[in-house]
N, C-alpha and C. Protein backbone atom coordinates (compact mmCIF):
# COMPACT_ATOMS: atom_id res chain seq x y z
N UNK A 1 -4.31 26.86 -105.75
CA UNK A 1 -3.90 27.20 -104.40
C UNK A 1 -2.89 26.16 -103.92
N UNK A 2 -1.86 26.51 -103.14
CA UNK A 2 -0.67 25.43 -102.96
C UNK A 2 -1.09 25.17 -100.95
N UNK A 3 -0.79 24.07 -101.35
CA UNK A 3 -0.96 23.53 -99.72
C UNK A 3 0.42 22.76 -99.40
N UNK A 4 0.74 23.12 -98.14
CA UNK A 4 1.69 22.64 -97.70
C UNK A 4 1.11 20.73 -97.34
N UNK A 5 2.12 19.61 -97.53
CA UNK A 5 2.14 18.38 -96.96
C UNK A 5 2.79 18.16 -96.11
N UNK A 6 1.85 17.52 -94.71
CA UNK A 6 3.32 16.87 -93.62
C UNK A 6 2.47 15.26 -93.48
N UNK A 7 3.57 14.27 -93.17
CA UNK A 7 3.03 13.36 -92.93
C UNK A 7 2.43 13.76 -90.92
N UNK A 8 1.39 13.24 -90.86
CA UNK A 8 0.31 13.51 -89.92
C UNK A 8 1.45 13.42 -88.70
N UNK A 9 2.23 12.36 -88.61
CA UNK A 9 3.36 12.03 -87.12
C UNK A 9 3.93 12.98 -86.81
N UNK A 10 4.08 13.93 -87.98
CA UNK A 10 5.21 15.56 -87.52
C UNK A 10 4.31 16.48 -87.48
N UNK A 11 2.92 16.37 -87.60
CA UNK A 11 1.89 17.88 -86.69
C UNK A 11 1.47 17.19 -85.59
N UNK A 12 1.04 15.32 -85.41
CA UNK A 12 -0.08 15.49 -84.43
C UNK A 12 0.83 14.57 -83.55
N UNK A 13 0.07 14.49 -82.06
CA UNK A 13 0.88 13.50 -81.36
C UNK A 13 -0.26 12.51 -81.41
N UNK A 14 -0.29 11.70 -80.89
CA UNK A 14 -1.35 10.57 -81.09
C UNK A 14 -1.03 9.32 -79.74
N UNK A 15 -2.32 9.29 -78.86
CA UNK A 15 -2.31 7.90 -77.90
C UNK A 15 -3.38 7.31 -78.07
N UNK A 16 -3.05 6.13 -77.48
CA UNK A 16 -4.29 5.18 -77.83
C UNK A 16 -4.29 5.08 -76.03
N UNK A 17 -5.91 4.13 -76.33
CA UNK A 17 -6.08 4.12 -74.63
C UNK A 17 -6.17 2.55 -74.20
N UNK A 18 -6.77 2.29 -73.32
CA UNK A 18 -6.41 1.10 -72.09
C UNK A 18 -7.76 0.23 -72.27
N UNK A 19 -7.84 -1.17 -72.46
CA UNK A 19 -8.58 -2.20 -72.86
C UNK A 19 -9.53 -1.71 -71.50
N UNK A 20 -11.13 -1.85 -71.72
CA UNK A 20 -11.76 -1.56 -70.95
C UNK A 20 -11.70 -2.65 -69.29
N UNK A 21 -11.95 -4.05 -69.78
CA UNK A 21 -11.73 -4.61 -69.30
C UNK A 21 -10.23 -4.74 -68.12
N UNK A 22 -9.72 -4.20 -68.24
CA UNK A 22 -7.86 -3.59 -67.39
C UNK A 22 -8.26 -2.63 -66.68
N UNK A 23 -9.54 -1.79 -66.78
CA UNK A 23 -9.76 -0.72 -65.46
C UNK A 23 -10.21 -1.49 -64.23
N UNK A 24 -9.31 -1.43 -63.25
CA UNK A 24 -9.99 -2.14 -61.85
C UNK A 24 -11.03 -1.14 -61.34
N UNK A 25 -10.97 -0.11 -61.77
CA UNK A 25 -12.30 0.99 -61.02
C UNK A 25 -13.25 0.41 -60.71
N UNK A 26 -14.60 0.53 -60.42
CA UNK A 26 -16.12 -0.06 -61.05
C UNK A 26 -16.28 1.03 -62.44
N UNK A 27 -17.08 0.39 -62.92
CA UNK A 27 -17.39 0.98 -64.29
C UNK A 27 -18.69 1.01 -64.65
N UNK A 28 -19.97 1.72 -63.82
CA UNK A 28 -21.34 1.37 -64.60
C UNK A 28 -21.84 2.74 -65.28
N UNK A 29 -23.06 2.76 -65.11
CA UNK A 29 -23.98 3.37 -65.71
C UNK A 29 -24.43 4.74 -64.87
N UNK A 30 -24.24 4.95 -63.26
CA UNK A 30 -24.28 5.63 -62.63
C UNK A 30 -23.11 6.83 -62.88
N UNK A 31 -23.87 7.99 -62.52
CA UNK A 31 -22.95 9.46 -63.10
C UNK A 31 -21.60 9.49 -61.95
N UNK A 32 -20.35 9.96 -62.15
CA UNK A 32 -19.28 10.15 -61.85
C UNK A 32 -18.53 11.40 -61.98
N UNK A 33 -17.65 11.88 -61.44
CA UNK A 33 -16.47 12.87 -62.63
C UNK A 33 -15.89 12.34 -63.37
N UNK A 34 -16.12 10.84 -63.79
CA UNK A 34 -15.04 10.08 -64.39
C UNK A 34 -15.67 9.82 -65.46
N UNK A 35 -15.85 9.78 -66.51
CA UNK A 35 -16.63 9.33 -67.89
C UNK A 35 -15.60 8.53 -68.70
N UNK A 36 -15.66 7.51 -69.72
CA UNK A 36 -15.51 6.60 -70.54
C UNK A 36 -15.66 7.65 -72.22
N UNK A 37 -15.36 8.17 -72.31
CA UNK A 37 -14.87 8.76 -74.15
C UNK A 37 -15.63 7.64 -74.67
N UNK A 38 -16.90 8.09 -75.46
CA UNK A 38 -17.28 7.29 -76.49
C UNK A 38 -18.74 8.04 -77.22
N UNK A 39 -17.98 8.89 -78.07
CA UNK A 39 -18.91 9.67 -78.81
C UNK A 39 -19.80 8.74 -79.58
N UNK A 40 -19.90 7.44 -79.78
CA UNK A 40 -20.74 6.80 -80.26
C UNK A 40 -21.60 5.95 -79.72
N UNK A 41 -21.94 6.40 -78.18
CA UNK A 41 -22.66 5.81 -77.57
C UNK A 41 -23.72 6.29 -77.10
N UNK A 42 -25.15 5.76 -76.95
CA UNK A 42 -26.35 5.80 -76.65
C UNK A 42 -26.39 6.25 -75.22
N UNK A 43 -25.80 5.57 -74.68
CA UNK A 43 -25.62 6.04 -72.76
C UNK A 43 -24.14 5.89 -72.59
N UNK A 44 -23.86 7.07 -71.38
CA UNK A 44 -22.58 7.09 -71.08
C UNK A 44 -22.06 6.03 -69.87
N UNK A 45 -21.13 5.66 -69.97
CA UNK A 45 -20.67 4.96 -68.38
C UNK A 45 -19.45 5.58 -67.87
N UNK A 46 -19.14 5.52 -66.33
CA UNK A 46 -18.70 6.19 -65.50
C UNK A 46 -17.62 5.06 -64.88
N UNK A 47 -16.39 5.72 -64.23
CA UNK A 47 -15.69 5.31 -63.53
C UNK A 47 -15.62 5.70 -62.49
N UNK A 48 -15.68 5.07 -61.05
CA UNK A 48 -15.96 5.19 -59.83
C UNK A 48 -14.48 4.29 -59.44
N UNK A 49 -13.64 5.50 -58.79
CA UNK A 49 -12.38 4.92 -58.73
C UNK A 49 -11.41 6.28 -59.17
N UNK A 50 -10.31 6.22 -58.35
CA UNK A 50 -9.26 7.21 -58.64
C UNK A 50 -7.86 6.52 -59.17
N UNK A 51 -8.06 5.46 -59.95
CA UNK A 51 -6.40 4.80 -60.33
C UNK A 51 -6.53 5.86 -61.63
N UNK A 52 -4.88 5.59 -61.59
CA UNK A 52 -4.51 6.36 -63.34
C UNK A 52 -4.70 5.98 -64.03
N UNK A 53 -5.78 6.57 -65.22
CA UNK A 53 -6.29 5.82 -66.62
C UNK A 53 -5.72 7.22 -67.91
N UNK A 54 -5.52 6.36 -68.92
CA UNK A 54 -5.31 7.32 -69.94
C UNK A 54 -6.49 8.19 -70.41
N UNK A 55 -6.09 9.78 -70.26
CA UNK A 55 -7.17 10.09 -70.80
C UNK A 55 -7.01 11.10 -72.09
N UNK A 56 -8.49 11.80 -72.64
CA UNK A 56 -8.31 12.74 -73.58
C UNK A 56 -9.05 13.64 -73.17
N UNK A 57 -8.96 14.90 -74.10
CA UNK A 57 -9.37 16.29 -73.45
C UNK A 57 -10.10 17.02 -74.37
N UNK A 58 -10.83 18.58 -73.96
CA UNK A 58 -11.67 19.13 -74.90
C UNK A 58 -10.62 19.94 -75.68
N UNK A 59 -9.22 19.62 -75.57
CA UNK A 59 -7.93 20.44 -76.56
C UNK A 59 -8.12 19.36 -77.76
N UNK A 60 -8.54 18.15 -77.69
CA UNK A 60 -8.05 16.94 -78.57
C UNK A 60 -8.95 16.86 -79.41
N UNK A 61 -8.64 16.15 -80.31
CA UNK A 61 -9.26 15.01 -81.02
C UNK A 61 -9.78 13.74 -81.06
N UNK A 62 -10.54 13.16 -81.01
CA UNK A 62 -10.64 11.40 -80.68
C UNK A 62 -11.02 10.80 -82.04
N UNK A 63 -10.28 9.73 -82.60
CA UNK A 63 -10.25 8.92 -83.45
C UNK A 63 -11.22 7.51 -82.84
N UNK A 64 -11.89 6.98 -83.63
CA UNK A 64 -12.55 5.56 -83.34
C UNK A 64 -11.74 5.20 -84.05
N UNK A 65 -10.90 3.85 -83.95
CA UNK A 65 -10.08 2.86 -84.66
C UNK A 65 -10.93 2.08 -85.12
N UNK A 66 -12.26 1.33 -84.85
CA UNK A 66 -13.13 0.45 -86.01
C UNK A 66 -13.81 1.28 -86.65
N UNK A 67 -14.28 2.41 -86.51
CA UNK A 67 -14.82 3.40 -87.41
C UNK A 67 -14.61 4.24 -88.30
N UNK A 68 -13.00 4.51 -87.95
CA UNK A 68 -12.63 4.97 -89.13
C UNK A 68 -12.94 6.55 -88.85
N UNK A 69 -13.10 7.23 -87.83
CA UNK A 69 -13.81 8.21 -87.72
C UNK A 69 -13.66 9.46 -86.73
N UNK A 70 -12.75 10.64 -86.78
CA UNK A 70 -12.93 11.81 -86.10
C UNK A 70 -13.62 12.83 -85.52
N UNK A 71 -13.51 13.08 -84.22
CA UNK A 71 -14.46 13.69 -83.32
C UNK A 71 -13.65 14.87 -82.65
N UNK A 72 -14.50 15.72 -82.57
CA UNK A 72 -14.13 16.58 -81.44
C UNK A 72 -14.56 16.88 -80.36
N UNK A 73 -13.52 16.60 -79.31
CA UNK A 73 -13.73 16.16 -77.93
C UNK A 73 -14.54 17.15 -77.51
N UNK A 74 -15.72 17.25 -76.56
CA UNK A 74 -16.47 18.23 -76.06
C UNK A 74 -15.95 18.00 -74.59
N UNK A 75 -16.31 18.96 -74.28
CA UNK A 75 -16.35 19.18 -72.28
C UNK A 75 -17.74 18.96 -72.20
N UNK A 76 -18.14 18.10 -71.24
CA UNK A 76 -19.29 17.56 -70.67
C UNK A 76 -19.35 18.25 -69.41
N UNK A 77 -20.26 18.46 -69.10
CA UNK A 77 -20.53 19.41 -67.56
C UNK A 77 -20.92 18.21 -66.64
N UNK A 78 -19.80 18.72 -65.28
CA UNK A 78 -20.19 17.63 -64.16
C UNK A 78 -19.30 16.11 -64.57
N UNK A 79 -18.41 16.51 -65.35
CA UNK A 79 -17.15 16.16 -65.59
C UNK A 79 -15.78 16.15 -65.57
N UNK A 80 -15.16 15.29 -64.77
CA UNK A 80 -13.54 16.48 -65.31
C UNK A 80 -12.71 15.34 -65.94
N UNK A 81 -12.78 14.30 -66.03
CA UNK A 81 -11.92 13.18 -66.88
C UNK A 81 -12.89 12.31 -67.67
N UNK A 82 -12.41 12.44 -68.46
CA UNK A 82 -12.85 11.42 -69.65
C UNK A 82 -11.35 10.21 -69.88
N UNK A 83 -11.99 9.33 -69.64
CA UNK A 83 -11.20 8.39 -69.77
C UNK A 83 -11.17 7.41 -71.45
N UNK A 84 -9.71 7.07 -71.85
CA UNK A 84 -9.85 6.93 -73.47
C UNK A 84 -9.20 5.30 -73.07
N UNK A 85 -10.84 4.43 -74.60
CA UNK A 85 -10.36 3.31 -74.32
C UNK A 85 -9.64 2.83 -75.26
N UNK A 86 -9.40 1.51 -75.09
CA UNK A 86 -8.59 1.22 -77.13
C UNK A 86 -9.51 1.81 -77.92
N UNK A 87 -10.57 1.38 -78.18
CA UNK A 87 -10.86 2.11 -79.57
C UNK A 87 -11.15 3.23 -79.78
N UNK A 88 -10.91 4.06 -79.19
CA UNK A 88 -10.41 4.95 -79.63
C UNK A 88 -8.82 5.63 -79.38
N UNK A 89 -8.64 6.54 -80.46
CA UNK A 89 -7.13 7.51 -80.33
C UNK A 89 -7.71 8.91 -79.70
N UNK A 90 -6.65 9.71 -79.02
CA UNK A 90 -6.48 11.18 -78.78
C UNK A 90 -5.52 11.60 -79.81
N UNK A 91 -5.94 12.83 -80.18
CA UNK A 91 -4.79 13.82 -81.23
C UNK A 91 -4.54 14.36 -80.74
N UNK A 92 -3.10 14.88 -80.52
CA UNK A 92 -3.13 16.31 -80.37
C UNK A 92 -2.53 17.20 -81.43
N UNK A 93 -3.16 18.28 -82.03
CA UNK A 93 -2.56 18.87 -83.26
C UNK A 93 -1.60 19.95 -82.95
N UNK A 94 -1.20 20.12 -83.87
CA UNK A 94 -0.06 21.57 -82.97
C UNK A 94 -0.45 22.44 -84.13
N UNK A 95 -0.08 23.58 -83.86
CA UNK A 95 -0.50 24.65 -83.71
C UNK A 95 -1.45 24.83 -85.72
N UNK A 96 -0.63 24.55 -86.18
CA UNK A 96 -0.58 24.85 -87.68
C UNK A 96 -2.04 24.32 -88.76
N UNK A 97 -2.59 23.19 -87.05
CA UNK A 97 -3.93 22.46 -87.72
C UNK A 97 -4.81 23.25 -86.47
N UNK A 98 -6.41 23.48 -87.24
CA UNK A 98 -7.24 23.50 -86.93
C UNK A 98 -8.06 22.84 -86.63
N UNK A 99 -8.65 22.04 -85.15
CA UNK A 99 -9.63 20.61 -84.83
C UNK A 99 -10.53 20.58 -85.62
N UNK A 100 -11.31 21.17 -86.23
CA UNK A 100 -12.76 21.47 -87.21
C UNK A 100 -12.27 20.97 -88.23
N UNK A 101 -11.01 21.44 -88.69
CA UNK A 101 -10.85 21.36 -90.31
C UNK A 101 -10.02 19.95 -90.44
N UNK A 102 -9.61 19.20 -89.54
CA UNK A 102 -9.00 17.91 -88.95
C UNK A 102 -9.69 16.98 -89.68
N UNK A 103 -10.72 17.44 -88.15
CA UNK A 103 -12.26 16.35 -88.21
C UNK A 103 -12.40 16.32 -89.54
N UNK A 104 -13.06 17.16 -90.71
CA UNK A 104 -13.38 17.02 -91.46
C UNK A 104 -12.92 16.34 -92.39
N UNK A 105 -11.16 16.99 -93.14
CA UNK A 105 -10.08 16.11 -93.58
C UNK A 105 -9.88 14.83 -93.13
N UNK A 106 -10.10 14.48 -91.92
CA UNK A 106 -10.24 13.20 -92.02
C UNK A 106 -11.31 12.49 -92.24
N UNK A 107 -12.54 12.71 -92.07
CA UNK A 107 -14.06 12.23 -92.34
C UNK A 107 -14.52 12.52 -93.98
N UNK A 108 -14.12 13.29 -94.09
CA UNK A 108 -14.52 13.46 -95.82
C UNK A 108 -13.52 13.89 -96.89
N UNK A 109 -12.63 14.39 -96.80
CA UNK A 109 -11.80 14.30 -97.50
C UNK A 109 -11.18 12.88 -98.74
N UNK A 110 -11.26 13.37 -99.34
CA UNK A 110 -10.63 12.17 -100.33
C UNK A 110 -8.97 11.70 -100.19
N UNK A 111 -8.44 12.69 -100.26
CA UNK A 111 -6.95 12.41 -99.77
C UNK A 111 -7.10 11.18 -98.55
N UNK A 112 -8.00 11.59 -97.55
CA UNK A 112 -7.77 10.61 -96.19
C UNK A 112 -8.36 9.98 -96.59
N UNK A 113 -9.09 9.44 -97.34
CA UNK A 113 -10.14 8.07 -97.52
C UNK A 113 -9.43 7.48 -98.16
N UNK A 114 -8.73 7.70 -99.61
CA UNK A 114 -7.61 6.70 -99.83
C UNK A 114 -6.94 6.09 -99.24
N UNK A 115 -5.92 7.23 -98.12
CA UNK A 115 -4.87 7.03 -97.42
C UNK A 115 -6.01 5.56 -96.58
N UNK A 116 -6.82 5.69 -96.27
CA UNK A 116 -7.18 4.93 -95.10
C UNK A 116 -8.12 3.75 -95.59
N UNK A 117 -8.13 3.44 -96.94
CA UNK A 117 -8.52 2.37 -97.57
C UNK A 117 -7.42 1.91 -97.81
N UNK A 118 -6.66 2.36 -98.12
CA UNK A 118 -5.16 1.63 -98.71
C UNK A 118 -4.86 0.84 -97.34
N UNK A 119 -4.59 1.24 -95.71
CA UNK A 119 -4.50 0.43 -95.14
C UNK A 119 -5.01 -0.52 -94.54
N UNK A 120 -5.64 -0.96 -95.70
CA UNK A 120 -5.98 -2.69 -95.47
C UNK A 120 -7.33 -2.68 -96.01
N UNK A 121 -8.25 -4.07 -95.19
CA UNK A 121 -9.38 -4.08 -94.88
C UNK A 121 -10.29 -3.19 -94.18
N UNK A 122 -11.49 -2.75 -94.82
CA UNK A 122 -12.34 -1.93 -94.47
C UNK A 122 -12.36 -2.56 -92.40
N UNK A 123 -13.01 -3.85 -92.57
CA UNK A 123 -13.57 -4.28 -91.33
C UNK A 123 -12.20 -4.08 -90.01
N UNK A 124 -10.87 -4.13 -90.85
CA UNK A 124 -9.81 -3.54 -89.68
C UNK A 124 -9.67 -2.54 -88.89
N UNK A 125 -9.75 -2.84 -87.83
CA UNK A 125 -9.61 -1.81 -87.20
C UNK A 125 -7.78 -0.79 -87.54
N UNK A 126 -7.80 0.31 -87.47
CA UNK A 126 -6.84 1.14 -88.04
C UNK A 126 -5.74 1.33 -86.73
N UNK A 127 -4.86 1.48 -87.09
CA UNK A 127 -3.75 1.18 -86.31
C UNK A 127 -2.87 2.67 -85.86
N UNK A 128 -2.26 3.09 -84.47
CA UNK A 128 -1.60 4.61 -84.56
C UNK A 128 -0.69 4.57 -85.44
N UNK A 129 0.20 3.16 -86.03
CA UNK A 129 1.51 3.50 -86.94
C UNK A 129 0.77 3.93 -88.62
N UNK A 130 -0.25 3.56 -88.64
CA UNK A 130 -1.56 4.35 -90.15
C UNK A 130 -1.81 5.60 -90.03
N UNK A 131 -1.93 5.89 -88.71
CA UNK A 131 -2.31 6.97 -88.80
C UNK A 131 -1.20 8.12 -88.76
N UNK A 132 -0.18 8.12 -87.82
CA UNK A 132 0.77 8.69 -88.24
C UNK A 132 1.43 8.43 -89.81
N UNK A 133 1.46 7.77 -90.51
CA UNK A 133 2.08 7.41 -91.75
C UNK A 133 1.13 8.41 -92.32
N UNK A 134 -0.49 8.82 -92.63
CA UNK A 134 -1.22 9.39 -93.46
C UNK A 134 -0.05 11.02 -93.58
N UNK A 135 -0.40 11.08 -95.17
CA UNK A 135 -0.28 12.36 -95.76
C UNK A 135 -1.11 13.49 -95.66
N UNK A 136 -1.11 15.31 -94.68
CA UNK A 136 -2.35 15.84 -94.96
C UNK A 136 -1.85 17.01 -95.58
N UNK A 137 -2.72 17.21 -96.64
CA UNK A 137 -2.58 18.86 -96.99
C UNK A 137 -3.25 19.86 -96.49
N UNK A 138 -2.10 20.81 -96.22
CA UNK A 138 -2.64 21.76 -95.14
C UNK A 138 -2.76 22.96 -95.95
N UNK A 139 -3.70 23.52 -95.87
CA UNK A 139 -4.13 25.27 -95.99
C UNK A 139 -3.55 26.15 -95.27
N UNK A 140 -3.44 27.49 -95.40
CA UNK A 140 -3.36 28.75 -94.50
C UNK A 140 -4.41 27.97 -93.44
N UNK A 141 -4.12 29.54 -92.43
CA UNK A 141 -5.13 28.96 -90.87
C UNK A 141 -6.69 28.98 -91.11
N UNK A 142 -6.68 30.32 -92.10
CA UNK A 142 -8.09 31.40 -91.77
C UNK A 142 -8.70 30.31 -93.43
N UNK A 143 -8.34 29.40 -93.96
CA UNK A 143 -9.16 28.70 -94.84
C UNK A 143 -9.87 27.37 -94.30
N UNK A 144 -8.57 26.91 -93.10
CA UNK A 144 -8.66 26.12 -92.39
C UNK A 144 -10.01 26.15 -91.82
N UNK A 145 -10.08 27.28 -91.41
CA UNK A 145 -11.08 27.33 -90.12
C UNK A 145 -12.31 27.98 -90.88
N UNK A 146 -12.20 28.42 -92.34
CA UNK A 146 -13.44 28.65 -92.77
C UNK A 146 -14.30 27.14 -92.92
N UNK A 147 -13.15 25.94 -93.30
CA UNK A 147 -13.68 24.71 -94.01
C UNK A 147 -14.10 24.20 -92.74
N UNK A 148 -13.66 23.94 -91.24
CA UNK A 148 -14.00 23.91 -90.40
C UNK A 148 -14.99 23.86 -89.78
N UNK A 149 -15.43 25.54 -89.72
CA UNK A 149 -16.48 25.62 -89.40
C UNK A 149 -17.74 25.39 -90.16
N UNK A 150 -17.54 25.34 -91.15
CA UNK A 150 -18.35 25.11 -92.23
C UNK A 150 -19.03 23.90 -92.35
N UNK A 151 -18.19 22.75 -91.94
CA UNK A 151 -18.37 21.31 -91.79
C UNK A 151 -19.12 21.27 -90.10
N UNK A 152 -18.83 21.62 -89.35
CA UNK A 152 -19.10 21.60 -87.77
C UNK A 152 -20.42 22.05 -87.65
N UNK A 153 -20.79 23.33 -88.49
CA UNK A 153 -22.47 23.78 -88.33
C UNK A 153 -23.05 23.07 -89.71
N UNK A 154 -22.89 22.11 -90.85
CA UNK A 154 -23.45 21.52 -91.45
C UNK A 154 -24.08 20.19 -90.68
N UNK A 155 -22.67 19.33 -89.43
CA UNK A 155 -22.89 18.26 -89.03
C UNK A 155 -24.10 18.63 -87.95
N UNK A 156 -23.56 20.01 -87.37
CA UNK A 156 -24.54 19.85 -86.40
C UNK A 156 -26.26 20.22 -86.39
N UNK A 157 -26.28 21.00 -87.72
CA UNK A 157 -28.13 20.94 -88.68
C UNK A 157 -27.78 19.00 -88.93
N UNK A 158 -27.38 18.45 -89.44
CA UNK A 158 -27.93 17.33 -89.65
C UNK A 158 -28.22 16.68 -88.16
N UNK A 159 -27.51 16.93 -87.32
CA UNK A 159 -27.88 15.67 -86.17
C UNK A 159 -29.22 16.57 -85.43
N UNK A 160 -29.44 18.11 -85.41
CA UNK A 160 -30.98 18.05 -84.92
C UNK A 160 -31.71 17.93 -85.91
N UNK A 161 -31.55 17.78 -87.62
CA UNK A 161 -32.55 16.94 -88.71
C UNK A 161 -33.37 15.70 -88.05
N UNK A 162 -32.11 14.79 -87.92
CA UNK A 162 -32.14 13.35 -87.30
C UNK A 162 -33.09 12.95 -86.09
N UNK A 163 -32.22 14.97 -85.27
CA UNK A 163 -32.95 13.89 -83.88
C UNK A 163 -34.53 14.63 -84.34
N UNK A 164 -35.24 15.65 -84.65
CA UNK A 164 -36.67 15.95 -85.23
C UNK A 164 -36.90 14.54 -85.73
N UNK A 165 -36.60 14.07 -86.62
CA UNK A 165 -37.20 13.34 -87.27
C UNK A 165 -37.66 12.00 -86.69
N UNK A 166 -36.64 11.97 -85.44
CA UNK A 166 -36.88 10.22 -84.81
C UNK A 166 -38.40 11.19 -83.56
N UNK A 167 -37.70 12.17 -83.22
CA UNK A 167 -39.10 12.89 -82.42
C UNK A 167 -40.41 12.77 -83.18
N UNK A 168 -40.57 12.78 -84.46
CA UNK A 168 -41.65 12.80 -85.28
C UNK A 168 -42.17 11.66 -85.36
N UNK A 169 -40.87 10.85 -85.21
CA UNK A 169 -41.96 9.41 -85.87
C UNK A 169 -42.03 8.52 -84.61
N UNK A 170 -41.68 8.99 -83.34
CA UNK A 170 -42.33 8.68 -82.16
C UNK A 170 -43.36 9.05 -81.27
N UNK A 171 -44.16 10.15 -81.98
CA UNK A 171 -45.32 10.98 -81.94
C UNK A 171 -46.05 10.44 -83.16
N UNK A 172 -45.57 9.76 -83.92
CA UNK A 172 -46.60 9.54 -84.73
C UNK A 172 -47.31 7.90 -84.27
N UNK A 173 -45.97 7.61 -83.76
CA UNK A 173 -46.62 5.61 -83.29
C UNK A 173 -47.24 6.28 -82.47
N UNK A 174 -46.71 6.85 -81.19
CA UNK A 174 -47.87 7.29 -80.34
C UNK A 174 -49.11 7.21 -80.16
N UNK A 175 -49.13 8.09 -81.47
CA UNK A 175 -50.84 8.32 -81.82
C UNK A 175 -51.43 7.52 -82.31
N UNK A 176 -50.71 6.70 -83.34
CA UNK A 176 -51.47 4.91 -83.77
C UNK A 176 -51.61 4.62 -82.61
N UNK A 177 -50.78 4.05 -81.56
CA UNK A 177 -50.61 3.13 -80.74
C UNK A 177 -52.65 3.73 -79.67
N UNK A 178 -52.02 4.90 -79.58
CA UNK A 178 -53.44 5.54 -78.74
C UNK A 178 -55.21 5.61 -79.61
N UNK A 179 -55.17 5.63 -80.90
CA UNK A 179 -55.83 5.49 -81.76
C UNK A 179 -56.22 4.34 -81.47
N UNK A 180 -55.38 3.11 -82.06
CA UNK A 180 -55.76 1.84 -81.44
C UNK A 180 -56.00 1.55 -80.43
N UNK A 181 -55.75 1.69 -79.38
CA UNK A 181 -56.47 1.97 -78.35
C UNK A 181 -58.16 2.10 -77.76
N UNK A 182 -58.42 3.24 -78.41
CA UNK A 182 -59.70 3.87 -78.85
C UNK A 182 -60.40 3.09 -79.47
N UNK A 183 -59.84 2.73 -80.57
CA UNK A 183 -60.61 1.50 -81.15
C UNK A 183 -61.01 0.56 -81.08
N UNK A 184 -59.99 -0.73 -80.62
CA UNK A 184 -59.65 -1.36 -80.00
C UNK A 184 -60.51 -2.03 -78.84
């Protein structure tokens, strides 16, 4: 099967965002319309404050620059800005890429894992001139979006695997913990 190559700078556009510390807003833990982009976080934090911050959207993509790692932006309810910090990037793909089949090509793909070992040190954080430089091979649309989706409902059986399983074994201390108790 022949796949077309573009280097990534001529499909996607790509921004990076604003050192957290540089938002004069307040910034805590209390809910907002304003949210902080950070799919890898345990709790969300909020911006309370209307200055202009860079943001990303549920059209995009978000890259973690120390992680090495592609996401697709969700719409959060009781939200309307998500605000993007340095570490992470926004994509935007045009038309010819599919976000599903992105994410994936970039998360598992071998082509991108080279491309993105080659620049540099693992522990580096990855840079927008790397990422525009990467090579991707592209599929038709409708293969695109088979591989896509394919990857998107695999990730998302593993993360309710995960979350069952941490549910399980916090019902299980539980019951030691209450056992002992009893005993005790």
């Amino acid at each position: 099967m022949e796949f077309d190559k573009f280097e990534l700078g001529s499909i996607a556009d790509f921004s990076s965002g604003i050192l957290l510390p540089r938002i004069t807003d307040t910034v805590n833990e209390i809910p907002s319309r304003r949210m902080i982009y950070n799919p890898l976080a345990e709790s969300s934090k909020y911006v309370h404050g209307s200055s202009e911050l860079p943001l990303i959207t549920p059209k995009q993509v978000g890259i973690s620059m120390l992680q090495r790692e592609a996401y697709v932006v969700k719409a959060i309810p009781q939200v309307d800005e998500q605000i993007l910090t340095s570490n992470f990037a926004s994509v935007t793909l045009d038309e010819r890429l599919d976000r599903n089949y992105f994410v994936w090509w970039f998360n598992h793909s071998l082509e991108s894992q080279r491309q993105l070992q080659a620049t540099g040190q693992l522990g580096r954080r990855v840079v927008l001139k790397d990422l525009r430089e990467l090579t991707i091979s592209v599929p038709d649309l409708n293969l695109q979006r088979d591989i896509g989706e394919l990857s998107a409902i695999s990730h998302q059986q593993a993360h309710v695997l995960k979350e069952r399983a941490r549910l399980t074994e916090e019902r299980a201390l539980q019951f030691i913990r209450q056992t002992m108790m009893e005993e005790g």
